[in-house]
C-alpha atoms as a PDB file:
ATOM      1  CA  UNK A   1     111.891 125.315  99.329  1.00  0.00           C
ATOM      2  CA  UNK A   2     113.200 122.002 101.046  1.00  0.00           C
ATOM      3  CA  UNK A   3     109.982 121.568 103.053  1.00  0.00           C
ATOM      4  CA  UNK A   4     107.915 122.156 100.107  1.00  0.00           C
ATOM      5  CA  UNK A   5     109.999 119.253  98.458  1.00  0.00           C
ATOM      6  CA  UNK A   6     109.254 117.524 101.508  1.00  0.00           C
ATOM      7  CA  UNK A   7     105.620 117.996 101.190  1.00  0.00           C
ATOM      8  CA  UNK A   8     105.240 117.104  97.808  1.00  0.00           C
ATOM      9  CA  UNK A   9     106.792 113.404  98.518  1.00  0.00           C
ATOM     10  CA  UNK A  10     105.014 112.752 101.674  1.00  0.00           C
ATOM     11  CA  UNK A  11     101.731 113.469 100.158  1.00  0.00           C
ATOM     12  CA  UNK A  12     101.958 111.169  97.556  1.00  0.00           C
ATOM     13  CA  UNK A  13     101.349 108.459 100.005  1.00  0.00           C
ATOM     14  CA  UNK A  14     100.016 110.039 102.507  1.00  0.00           C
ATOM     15  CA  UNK A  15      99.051 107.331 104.649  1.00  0.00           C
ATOM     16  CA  UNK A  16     101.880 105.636 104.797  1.00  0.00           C
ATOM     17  CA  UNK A  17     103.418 109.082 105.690  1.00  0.00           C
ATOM     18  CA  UNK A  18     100.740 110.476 107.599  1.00  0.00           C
ATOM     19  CA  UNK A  19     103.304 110.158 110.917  1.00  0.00           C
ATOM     20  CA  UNK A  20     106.285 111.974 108.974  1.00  0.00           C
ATOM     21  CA  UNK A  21     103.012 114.710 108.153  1.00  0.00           C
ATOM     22  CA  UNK A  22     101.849 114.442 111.916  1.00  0.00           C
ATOM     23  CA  UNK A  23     105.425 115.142 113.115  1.00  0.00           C
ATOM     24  CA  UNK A  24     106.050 118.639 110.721  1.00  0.00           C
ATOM     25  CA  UNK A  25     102.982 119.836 111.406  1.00  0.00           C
ATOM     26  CA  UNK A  26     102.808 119.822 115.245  1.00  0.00           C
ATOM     27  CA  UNK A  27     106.437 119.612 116.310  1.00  0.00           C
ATOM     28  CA  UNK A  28     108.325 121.370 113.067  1.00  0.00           C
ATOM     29  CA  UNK A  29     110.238 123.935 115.537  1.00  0.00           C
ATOM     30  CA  UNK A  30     112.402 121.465 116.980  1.00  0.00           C
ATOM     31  CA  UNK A  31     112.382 118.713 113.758  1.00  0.00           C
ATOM     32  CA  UNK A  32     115.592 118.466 111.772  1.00  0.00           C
ATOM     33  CA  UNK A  33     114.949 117.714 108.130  1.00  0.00           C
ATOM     34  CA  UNK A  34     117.679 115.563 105.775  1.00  0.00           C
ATOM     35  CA  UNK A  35     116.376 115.509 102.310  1.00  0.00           C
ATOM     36  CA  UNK A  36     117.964 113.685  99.011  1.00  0.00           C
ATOM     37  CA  UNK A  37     117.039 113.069  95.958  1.00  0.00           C
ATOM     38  CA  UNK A  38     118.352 111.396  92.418  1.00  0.00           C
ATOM     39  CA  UNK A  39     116.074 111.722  89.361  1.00  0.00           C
ATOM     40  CA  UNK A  40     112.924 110.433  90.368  1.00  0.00           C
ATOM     41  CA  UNK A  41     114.302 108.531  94.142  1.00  0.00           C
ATOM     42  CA  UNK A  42     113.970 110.249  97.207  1.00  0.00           C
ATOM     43  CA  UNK A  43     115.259 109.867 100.643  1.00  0.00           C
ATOM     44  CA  UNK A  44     113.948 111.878 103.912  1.00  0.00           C
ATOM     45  CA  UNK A  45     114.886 111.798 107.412  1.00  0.00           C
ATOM     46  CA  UNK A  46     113.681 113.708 110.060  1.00  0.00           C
ATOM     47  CA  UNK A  47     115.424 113.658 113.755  1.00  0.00           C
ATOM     48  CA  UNK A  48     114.269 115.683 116.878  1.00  0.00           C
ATOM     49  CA  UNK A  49     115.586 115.290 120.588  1.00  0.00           C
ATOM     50  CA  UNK A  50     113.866 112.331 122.624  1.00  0.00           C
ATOM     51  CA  UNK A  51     112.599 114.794 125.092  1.00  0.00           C
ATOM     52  CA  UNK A  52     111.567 117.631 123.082  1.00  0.00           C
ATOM     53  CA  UNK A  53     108.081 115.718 122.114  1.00  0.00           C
ATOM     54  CA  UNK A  54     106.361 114.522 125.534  1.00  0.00           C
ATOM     55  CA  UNK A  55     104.996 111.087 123.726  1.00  0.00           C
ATOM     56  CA  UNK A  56     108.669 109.921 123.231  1.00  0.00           C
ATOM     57  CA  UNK A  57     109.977 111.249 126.654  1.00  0.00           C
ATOM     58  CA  UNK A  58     107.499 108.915 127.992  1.00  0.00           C
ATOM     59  CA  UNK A  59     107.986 106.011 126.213  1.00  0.00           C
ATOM     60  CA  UNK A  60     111.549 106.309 125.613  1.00  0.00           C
ATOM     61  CA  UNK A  61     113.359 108.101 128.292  1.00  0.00           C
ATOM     62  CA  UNK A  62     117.419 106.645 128.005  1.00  0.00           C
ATOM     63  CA  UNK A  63     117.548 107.366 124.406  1.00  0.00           C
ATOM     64  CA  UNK A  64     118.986 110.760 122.820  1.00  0.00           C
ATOM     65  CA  UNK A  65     117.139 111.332 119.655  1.00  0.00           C
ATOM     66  CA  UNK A  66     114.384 110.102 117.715  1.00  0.00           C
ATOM     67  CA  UNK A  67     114.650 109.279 114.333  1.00  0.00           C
ATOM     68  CA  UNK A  68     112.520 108.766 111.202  1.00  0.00           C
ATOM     69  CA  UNK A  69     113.964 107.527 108.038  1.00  0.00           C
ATOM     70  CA  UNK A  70     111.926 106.563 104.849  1.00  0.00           C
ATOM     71  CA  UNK A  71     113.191 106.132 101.192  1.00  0.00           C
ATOM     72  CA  UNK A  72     111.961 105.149  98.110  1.00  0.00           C
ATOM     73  CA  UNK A  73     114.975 102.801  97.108  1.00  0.00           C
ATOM     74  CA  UNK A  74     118.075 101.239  98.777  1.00  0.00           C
ATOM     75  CA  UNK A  75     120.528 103.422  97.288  1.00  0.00           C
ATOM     76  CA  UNK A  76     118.797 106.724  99.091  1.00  0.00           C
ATOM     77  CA  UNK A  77     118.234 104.308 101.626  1.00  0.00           C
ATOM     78  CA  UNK A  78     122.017 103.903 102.161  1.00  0.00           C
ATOM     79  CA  UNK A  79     122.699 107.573 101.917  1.00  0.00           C
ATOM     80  CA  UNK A  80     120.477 108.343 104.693  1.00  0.00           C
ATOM     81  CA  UNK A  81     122.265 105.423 106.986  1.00  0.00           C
ATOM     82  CA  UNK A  82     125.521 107.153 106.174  1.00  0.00           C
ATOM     83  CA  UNK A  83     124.375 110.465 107.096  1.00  0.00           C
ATOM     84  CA  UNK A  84     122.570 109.500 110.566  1.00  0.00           C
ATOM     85  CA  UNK A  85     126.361 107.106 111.383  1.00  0.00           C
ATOM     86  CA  UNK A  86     128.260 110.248 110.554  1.00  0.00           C
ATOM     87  CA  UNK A  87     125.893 112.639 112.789  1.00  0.00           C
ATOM     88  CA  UNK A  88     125.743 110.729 115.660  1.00  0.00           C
ATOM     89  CA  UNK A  89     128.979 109.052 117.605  1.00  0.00           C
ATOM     90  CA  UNK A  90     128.484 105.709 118.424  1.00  0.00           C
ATOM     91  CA  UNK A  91     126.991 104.593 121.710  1.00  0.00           C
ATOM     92  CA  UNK A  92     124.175 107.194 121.345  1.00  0.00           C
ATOM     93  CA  UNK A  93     121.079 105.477 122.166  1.00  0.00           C
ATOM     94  CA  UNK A  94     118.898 106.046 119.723  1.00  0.00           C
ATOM     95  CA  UNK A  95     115.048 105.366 118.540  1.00  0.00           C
ATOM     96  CA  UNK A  96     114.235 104.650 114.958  1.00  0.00           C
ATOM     97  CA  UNK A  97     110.923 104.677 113.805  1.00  0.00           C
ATOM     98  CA  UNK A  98     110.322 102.642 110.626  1.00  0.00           C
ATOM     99  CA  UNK A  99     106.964 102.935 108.104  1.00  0.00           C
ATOM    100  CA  UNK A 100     108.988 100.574 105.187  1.00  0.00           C
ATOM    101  CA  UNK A 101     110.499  97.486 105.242  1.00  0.00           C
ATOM    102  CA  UNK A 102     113.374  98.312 102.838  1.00  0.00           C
ATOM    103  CA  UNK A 103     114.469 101.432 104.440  1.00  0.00           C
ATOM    104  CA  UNK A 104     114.501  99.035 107.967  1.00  0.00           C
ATOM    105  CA  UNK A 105     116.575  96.375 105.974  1.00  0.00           C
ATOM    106  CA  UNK A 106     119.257  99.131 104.831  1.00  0.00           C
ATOM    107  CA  UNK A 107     119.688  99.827 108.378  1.00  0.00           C
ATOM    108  CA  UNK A 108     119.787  96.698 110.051  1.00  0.00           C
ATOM    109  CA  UNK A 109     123.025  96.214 107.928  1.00  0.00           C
ATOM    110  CA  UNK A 110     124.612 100.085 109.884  1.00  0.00           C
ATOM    111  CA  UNK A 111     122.814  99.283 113.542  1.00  0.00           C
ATOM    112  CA  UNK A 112     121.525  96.486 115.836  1.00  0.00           C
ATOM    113  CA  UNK A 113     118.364  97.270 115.885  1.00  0.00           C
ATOM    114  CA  UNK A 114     116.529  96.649 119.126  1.00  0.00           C
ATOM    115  CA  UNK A 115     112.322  95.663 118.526  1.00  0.00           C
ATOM    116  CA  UNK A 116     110.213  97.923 120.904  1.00  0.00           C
ATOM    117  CA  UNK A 117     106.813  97.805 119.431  1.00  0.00           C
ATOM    118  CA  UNK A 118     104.468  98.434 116.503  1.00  0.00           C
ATOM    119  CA  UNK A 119     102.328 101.157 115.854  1.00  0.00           C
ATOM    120  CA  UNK A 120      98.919 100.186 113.531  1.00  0.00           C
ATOM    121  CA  UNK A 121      97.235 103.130 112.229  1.00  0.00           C
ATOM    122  CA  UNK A 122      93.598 102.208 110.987  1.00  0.00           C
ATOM    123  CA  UNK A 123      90.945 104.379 108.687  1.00  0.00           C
ATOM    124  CA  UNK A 124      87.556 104.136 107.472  1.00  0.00           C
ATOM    125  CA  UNK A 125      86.229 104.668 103.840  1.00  0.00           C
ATOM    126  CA  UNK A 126      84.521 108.506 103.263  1.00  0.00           C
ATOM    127  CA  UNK A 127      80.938 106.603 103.573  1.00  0.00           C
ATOM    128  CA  UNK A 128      81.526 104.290 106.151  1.00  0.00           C
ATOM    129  CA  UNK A 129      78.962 104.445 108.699  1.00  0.00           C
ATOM    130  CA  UNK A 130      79.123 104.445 112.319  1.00  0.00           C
ATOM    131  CA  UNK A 131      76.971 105.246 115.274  1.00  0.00           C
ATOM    132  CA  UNK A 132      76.326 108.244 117.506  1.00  0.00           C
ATOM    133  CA  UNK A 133      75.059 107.311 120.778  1.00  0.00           C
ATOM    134  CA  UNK A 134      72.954 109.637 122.493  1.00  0.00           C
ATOM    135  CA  UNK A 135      75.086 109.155 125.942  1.00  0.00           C
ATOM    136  CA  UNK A 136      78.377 110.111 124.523  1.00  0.00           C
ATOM    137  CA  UNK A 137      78.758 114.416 125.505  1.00  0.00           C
ATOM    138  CA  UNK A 138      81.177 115.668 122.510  1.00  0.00           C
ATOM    139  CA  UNK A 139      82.949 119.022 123.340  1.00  0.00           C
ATOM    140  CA  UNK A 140      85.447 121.448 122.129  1.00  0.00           C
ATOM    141  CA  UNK A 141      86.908 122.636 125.480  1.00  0.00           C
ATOM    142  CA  UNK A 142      89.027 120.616 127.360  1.00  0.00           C
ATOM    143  CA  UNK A 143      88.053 119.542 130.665  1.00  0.00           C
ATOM    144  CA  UNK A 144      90.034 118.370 133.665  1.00  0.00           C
ATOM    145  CA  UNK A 145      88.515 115.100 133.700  1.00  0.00           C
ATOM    146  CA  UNK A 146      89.173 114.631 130.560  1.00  0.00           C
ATOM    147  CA  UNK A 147      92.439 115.881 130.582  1.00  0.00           C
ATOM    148  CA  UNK A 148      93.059 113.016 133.784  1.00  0.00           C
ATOM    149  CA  UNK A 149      92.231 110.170 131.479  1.00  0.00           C
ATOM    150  CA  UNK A 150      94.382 111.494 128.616  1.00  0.00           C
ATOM    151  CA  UNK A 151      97.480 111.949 130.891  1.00  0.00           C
ATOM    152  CA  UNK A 152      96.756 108.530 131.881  1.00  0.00           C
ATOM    153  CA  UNK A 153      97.995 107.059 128.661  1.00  0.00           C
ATOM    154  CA  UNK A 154     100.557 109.694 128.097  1.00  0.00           C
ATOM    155  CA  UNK A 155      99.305 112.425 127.145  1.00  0.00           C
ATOM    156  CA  UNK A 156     101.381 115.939 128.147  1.00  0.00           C
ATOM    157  CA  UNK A 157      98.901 118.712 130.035  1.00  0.00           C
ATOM    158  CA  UNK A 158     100.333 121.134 127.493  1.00  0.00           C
ATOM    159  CA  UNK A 159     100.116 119.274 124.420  1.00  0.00           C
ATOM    160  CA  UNK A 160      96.639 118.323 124.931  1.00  0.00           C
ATOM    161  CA  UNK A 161      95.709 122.871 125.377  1.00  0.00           C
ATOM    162  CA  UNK A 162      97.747 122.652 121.863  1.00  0.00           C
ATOM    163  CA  UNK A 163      95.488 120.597 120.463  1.00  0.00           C
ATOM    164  CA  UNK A 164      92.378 121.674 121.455  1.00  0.00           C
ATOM    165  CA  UNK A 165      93.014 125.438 120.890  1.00  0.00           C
ATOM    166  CA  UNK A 166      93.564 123.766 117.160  1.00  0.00           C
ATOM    167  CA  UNK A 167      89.749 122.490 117.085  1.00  0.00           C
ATOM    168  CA  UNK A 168      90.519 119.137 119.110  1.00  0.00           C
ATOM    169  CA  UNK A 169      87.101 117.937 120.643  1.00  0.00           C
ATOM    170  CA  UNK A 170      86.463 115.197 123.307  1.00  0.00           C
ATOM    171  CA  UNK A 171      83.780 112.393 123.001  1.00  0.00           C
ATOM    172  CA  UNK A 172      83.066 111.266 126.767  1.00  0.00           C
ATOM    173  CA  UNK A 173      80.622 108.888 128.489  1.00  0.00           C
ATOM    174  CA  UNK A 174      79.557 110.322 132.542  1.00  0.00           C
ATOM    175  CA  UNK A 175      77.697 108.258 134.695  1.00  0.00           C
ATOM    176  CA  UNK A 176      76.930 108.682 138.867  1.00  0.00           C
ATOM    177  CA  UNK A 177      79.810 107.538 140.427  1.00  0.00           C
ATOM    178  CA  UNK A 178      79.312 107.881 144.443  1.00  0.00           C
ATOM    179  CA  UNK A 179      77.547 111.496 144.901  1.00  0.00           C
ATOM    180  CA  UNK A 180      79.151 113.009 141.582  1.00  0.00           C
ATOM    181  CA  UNK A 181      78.909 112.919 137.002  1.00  0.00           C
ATOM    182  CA  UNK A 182      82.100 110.945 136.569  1.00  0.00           C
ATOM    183  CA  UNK A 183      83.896 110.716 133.306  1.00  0.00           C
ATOM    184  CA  UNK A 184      83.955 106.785 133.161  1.00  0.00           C
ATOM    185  CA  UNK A 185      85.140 106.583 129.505  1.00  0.00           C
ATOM    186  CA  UNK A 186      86.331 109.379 126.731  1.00  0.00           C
ATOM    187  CA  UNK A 187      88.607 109.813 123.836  1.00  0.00           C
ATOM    188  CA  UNK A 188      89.509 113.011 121.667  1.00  0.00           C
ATOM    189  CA  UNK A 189      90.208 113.615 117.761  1.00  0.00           C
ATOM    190  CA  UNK A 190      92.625 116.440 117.269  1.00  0.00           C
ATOM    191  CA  UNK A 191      94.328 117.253 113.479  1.00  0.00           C
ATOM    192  CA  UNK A 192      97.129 115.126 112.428  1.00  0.00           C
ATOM    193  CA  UNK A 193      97.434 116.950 109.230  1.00  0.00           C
ATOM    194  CA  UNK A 194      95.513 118.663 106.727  1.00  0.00           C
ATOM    195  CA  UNK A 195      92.415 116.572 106.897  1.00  0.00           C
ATOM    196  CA  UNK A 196      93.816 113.531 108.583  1.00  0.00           C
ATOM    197  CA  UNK A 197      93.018 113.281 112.205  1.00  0.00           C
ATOM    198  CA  UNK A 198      93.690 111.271 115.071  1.00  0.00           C
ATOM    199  CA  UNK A 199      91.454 109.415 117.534  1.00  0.00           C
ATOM    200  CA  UNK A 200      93.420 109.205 120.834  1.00  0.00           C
ATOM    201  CA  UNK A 201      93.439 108.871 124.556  1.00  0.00           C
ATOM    202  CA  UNK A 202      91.201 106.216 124.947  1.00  0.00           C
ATOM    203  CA  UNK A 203      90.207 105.509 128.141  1.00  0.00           C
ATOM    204  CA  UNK A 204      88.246 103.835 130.428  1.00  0.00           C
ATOM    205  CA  UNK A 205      88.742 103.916 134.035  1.00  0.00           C
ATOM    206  CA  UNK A 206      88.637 100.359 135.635  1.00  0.00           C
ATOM    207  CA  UNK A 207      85.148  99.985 137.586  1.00  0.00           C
ATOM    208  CA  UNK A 208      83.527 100.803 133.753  1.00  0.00           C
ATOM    209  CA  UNK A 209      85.678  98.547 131.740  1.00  0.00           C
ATOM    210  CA  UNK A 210      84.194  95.653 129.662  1.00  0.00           C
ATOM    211  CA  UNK A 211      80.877  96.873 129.180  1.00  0.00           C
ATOM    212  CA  UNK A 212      81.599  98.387 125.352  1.00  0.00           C
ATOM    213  CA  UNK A 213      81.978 102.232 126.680  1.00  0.00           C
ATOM    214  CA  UNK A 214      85.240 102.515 124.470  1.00  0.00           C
ATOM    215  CA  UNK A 215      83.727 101.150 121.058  1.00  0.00           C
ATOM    216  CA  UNK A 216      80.607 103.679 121.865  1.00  0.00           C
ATOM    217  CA  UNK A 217      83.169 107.007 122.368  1.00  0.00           C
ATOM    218  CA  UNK A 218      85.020 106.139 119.156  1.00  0.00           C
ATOM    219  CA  UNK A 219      82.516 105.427 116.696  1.00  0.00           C
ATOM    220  CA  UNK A 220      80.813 108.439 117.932  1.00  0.00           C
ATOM    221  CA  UNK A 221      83.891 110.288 116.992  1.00  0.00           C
ATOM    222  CA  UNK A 222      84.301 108.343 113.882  1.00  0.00           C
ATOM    223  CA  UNK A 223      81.231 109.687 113.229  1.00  0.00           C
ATOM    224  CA  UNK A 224      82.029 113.280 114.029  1.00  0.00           C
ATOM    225  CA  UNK A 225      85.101 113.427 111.633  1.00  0.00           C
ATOM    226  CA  UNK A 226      83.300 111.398 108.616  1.00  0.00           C
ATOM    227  CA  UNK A 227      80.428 114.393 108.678  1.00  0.00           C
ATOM    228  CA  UNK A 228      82.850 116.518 108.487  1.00  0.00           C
ATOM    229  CA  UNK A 229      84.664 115.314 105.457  1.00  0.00           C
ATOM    230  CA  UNK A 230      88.124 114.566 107.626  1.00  0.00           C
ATOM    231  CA  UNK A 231      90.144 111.053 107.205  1.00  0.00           C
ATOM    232  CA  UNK A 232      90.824 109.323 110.515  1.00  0.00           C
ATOM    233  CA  UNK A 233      93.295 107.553 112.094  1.00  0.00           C
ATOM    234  CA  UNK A 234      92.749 105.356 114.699  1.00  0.00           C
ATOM    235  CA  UNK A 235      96.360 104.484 116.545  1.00  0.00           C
ATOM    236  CA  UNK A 236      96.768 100.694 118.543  1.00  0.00           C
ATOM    237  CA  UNK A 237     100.229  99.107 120.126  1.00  0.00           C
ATOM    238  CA  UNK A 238     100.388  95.553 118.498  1.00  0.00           C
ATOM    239  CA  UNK A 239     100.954  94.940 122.273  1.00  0.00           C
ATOM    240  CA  UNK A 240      96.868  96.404 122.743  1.00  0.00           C
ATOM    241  CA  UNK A 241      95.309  93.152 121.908  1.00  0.00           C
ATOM    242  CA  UNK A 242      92.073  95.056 123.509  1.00  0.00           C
ATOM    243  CA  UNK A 243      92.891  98.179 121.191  1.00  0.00           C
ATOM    244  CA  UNK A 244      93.054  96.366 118.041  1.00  0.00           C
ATOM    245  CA  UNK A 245      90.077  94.175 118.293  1.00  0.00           C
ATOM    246  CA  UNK A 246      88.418  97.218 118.820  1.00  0.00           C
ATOM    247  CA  UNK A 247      89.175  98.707 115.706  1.00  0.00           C
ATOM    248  CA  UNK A 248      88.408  95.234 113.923  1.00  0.00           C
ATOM    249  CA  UNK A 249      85.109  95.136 115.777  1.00  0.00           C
ATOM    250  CA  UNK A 250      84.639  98.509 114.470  1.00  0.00           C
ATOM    251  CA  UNK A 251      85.214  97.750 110.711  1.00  0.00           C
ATOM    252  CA  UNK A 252      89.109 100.060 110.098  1.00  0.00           C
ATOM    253  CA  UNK A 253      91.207  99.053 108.324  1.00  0.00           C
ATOM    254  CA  UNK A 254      94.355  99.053 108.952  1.00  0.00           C
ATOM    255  CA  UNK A 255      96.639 101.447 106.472  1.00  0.00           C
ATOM    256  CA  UNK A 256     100.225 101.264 108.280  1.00  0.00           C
ATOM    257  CA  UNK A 257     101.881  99.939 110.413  1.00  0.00           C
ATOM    258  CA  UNK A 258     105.195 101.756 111.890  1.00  0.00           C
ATOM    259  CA  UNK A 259     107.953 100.157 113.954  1.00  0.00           C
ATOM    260  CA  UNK A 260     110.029 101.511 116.672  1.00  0.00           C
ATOM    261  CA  UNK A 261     113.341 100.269 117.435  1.00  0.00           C
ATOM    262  CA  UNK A 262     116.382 101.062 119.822  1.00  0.00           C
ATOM    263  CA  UNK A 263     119.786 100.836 118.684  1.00  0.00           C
ATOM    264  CA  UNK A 264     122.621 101.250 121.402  1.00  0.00           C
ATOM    265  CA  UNK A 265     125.558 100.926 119.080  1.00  0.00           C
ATOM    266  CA  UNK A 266     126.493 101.577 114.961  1.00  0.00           C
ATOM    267  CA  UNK A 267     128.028  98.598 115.275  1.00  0.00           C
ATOM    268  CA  UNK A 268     126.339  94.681 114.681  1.00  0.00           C
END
């Protein structure tokens, strides 16, 4: 009944939520769920241990647990902070991942909150248009070539069979490198949520690079998901200056941006 409750807020802005979906539907085992609400106001927070989810074992390895708070007001706002600063004892390192500005502001008043980076998610409109070049080899299995370049921007070898034995599919650019087909260039969609689902693992290995292989595996995958009706999400670091002009090249646009944030202490 809570999760349904859950649901029924997150999808009512489901892009700015679509990492709070992404999270429940591919790590809900080990997610802990806090959920309040006060007429029509709502506050959610989910939590998980920093190295039960591979992506946040790699980028955060000191820290304890990952959190994600979002509210619709400060008051539920407030009553989340108090719940997380009675939960965990201070000195805890901690990552908080914000998608709002006013449930960040409630919390810089409970924590110092330590800047690691952005996240920008960008989409395309339903009948947006992109290209399908004829060199790009789309498949549904994973390959180990594939899977190399993937776990080269921090990917986990067991997350990535998760996703593709959930319909994940690779977009991929070979060309003769010394006597052998090389996988010079490749990304991979694989479901978010629902409908919603990711482009990721873009990569290109050096010798390849700056010749427009990346643009040409992503709008082919663009492509892919548009025909079939699904909304992406194209993910970039605001520290990807390469990653983002990409996506601007490409015509997304960019629907949220979510910050990450170490705190060390409860106190300021």
């Amino acid at each position: 009944m809570v999760d349904e409750k859950i649901l029924a807020y997150l999808n009512m802005n489901r892009l700015k939520h679509l990492v709070h979906l992404k999270y429940l539907n591919l790590y809900s085992e080990v997610i802990s769920r806090h959920y309040i609400a006060q007429k029509d106001q709502v506050g959610l927070l989910l939590s998980y241990p920093t190295h039960a989810v591979s992506w946040d074992r790699h980028l955060y390895p000191d820290s304890k647990y990952v959190l994600l708070p979002t509210a619709s007001d400060r008051t539920m706002a407030a009553q989340l902070l108090s719940a997380v600063q009675q939960q965990f004892s201070t000195g805890t390192p901690l990552v908080f991942k914000f998608c709002d500005t006013l449930t960040k502001s409630v919390f810089e008043e409970g924590y110092a909150l330590h800047y690691a980076d952005a996240y920008l998610s960008y989409t395309a409109d339903p009948d947006a248009v992109f290209a399908l070049p004829d060199q790009v080899v789309c498949r549904s299995e994973l390959t180990g070539d594939c899977a190399a370049l993937y776990i080269t921007n921090g990917y986990d070898r067991e997350d990535l069979n998760g996703y593709f034995a959930h319909g994940a599919m690779s977009f991929t650019i070979y060309e003769q490198v010394l006597e052998h087909q090389t996988a010079v260039c490749s990304c991979m969609v694989y479901q978010n949520f629902e409908n919603i689902w990711e482009i990721g693992g873009v990569h290109t290995i050096p010798a390849a690079r700056r010749r427009g292989l990346a643009r040409q595996v992503v709008s082919a995958a663009l492509h892919t998901l548009l025909q079939q009706g699904k909304t992406p999400r194209y993910m970039a670091s605001a520290k990807n200056t390469a990653s983002i002009q990409l996506a601007t090249t490409l015509g997304l646009r960019l629907c949220l941006r979510f910050e990450h944030f170490i705190a060390f202490s409860q106190e300021r």
